[in-house]
Structures are given as C-alpha cells and as structure tokens.
C-alpha atoms as a PDB file:
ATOM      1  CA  UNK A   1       0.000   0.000   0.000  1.00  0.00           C
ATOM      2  CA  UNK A   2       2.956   2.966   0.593  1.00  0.00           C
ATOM      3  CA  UNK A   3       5.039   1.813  -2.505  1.00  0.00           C
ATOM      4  CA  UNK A   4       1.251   2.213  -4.520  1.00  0.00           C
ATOM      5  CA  UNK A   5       1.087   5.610  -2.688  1.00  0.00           C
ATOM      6  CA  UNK A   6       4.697   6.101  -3.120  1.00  0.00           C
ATOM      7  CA  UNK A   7       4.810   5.418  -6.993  1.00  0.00           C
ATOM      8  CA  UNK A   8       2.398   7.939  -7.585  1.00  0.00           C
ATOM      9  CA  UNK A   9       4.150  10.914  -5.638  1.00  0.00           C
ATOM     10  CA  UNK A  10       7.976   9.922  -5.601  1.00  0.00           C
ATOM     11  CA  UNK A  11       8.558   6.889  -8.391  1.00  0.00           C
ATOM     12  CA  UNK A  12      12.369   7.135  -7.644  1.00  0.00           C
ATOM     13  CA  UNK A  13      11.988   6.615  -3.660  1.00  0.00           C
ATOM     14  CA  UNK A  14       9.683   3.826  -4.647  1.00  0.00           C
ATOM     15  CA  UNK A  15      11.802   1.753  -6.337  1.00  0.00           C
ATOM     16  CA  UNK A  16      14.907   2.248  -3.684  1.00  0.00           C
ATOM     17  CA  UNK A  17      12.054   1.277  -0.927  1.00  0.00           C
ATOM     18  CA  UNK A  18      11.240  -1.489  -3.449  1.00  0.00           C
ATOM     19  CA  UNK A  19      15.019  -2.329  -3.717  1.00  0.00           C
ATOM     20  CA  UNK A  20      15.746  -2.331   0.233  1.00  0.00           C
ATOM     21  CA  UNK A  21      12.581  -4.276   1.122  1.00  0.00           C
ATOM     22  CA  UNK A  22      13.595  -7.185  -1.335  1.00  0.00           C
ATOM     23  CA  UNK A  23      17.059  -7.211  -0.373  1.00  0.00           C
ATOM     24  CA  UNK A  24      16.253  -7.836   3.112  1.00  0.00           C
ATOM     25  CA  UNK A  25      13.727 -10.604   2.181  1.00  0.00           C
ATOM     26  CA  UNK A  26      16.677 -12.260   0.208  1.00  0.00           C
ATOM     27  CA  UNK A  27      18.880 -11.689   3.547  1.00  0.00           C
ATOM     28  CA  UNK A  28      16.595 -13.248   5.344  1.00  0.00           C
ATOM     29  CA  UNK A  29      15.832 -15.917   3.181  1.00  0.00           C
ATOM     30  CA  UNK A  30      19.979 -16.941   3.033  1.00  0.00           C
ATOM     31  CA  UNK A  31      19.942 -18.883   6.422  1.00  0.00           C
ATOM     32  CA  UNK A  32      16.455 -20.887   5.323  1.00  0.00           C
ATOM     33  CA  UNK A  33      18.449 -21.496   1.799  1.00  0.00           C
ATOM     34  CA  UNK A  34      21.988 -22.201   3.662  1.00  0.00           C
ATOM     35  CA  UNK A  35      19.573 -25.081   6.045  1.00  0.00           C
ATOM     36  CA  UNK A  36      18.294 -26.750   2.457  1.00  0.00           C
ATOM     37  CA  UNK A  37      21.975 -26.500   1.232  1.00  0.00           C
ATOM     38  CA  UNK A  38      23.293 -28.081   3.867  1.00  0.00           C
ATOM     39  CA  UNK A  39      20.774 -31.238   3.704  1.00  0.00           C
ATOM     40  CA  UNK A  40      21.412 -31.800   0.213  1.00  0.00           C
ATOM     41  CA  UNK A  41      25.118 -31.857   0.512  1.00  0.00           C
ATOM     42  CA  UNK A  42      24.889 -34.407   3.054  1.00  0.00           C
ATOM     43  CA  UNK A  43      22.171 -36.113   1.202  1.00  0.00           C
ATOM     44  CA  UNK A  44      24.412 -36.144  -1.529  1.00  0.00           C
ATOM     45  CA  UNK A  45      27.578 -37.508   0.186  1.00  0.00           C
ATOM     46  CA  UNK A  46      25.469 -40.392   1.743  1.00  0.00           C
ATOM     47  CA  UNK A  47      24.033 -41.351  -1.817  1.00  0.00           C
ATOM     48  CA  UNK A  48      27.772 -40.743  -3.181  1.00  0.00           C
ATOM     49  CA  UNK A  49      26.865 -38.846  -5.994  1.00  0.00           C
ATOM     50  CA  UNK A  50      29.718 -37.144  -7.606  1.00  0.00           C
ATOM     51  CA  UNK A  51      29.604 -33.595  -5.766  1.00  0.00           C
ATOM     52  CA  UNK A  52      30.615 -31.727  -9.506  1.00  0.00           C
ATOM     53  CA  UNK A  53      26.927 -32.622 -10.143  1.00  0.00           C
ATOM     54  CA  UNK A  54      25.796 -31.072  -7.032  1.00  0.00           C
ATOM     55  CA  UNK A  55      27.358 -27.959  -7.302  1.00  0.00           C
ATOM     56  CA  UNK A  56      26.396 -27.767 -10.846  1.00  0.00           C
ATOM     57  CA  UNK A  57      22.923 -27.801  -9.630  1.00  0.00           C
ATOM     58  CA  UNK A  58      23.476 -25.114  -6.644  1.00  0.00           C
ATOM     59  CA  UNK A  59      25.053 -22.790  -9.654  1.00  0.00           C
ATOM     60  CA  UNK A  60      21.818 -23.320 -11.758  1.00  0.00           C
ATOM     61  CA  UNK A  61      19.407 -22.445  -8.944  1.00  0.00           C
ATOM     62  CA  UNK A  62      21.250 -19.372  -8.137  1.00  0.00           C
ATOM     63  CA  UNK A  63      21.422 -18.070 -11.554  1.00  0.00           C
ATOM     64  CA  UNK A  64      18.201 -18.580 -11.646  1.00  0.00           C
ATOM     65  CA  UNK A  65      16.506 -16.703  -8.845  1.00  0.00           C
ATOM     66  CA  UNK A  66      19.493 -14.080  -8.891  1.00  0.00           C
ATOM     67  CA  UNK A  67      18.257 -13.752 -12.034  1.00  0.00           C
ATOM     68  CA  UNK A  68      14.249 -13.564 -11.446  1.00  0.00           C
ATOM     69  CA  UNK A  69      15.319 -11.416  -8.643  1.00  0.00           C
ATOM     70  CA  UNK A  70      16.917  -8.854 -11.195  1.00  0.00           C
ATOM     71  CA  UNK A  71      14.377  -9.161 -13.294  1.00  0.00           C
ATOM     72  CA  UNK A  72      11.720  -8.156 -10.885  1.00  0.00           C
ATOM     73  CA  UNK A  73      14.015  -4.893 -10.078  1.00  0.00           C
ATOM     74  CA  UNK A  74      14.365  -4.357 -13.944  1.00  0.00           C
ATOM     75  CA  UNK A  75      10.232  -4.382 -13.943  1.00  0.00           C
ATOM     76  CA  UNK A  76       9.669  -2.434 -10.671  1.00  0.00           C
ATOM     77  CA  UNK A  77      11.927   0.085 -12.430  1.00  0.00           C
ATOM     78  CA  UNK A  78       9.651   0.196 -15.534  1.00  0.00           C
ATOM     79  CA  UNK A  79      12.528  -0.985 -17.804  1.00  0.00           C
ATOM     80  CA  UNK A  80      11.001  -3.951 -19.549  1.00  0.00           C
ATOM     81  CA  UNK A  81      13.155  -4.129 -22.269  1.00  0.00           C
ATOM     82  CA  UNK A  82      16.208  -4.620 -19.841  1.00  0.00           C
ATOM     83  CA  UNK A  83      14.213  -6.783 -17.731  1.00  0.00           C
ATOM     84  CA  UNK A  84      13.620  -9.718 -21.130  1.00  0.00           C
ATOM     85  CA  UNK A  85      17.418  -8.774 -21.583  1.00  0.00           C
ATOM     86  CA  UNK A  86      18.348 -10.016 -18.160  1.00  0.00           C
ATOM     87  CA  UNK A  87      15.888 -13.322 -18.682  1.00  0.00           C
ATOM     88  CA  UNK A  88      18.072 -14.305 -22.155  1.00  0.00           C
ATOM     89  CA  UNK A  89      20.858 -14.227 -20.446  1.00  0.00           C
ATOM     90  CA  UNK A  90      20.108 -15.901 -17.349  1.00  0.00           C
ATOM     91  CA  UNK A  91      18.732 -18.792 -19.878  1.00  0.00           C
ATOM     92  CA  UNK A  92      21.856 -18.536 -21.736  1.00  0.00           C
ATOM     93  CA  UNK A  93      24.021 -18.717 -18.820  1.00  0.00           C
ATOM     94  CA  UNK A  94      22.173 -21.597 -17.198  1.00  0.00           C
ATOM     95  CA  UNK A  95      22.341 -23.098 -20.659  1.00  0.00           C
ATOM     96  CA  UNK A  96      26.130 -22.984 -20.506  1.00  0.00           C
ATOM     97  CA  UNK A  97      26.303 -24.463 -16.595  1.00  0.00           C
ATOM     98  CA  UNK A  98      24.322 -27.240 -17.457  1.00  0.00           C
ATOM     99  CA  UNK A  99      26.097 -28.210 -20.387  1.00  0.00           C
ATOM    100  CA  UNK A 100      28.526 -30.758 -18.624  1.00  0.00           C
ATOM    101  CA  UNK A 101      25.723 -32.415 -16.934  1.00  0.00           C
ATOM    102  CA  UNK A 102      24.087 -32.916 -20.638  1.00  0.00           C
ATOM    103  CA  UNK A 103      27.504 -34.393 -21.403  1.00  0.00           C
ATOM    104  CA  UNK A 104      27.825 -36.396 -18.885  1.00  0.00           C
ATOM    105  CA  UNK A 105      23.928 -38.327 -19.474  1.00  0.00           C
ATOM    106  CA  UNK A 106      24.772 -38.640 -23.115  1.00  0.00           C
ATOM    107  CA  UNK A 107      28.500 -40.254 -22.305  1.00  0.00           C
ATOM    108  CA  UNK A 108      26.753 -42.535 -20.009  1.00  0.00           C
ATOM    109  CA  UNK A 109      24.180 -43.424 -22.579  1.00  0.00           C
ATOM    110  CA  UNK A 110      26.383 -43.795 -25.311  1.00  0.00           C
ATOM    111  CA  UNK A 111      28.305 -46.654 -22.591  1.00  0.00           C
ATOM    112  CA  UNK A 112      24.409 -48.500 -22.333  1.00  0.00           C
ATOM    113  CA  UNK A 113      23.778 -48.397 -26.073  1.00  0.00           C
ATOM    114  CA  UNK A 114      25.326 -51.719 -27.728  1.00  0.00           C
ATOM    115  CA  UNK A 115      27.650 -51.733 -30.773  1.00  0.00           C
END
C-alpha cells in the first residue's frame, strides 16, 4: 500500500524502498536457503553422488533466482526491455552451466547403447 502511494508521488523513492525491502527478504531468506543447502550436501555424500553434479545444480538455482530477482528490479523500475534482456541471459548462462551435466547423461548413454 505505501510503494502504490509512493509510486504515484515519488517513483524514484519507490523503487529504492522497493530495492531495500527485497534485499532484506533475500537476507533473510539466506539462512532458510543455507539449512536446504546443507541437507542436500549431506544427502548427496550419503548417496555418493559425484559432488561436480551437485554444485552444478546449486550454480543453476542461483542463476536462476538471482536472475528472477533482477528481473523483478528491472520491472519495478519500468525498464522492460532490460528486464527480457536479463531473462536471455540468465537462460543462456544456465544453458552454458548445465552443459557438462548434458555431457555427462549422453556419455553414459552412449556406454548403455550396444555396438
């Protein structure tokens, strides 16, 4: 309700307010993601999955909501055009960390597959 009442009067101090208030969400939010983190990795260990693939994975997420979360600044600004700019290359980026992975299926495929 202030950063509607906000926007109208002072755009500019709405969006910083905007800024702060997700910033401290995400701050916040880094001990809850740090618990989940922690799980997996031991999770992981106990299955003994190769930890490359596990950090792959952590990479991935991260670009991915660092990227939503830029995006959502990029919008809250008004700048749209930034914002899809930001989304192609988070995709691309993600694209590129997940490349090994894809290598890695299709090697172990190619062992499976006779002749």
């Amino acid at each position: 309700m202030l950063l509607l009442i906000l926007r109208q009067e002072r755009p500019v101090m709405a969006l910083v307010l905007s800024i702060v208030f997700s910033v401290v969400i995400f701050t916040f939010l880094m001990g809850k993601i740090a618990s989940i983190i922690d799980v997996m990795e031991e999770l992981t260990q106990r299955a003994q999955i190769n930890y490359f693939f596990f950090g792959t994975l952590l990479k991935i997420l991260g670009v991915a909501y660092l990227g939503e979360f830029a995006i959502s600044i990029c919008q809250d600004a008004g700048e749209q055009a930034v914002a899809k700019k930001v989304e192609f290359a988070s995709k691309i980026i993600i694209a590129v960390l997940a490349l090994p992975i894809l290598v890695a299926i299709l090697e172990s495929l190619m062992e499976l597959l006779p002749g």
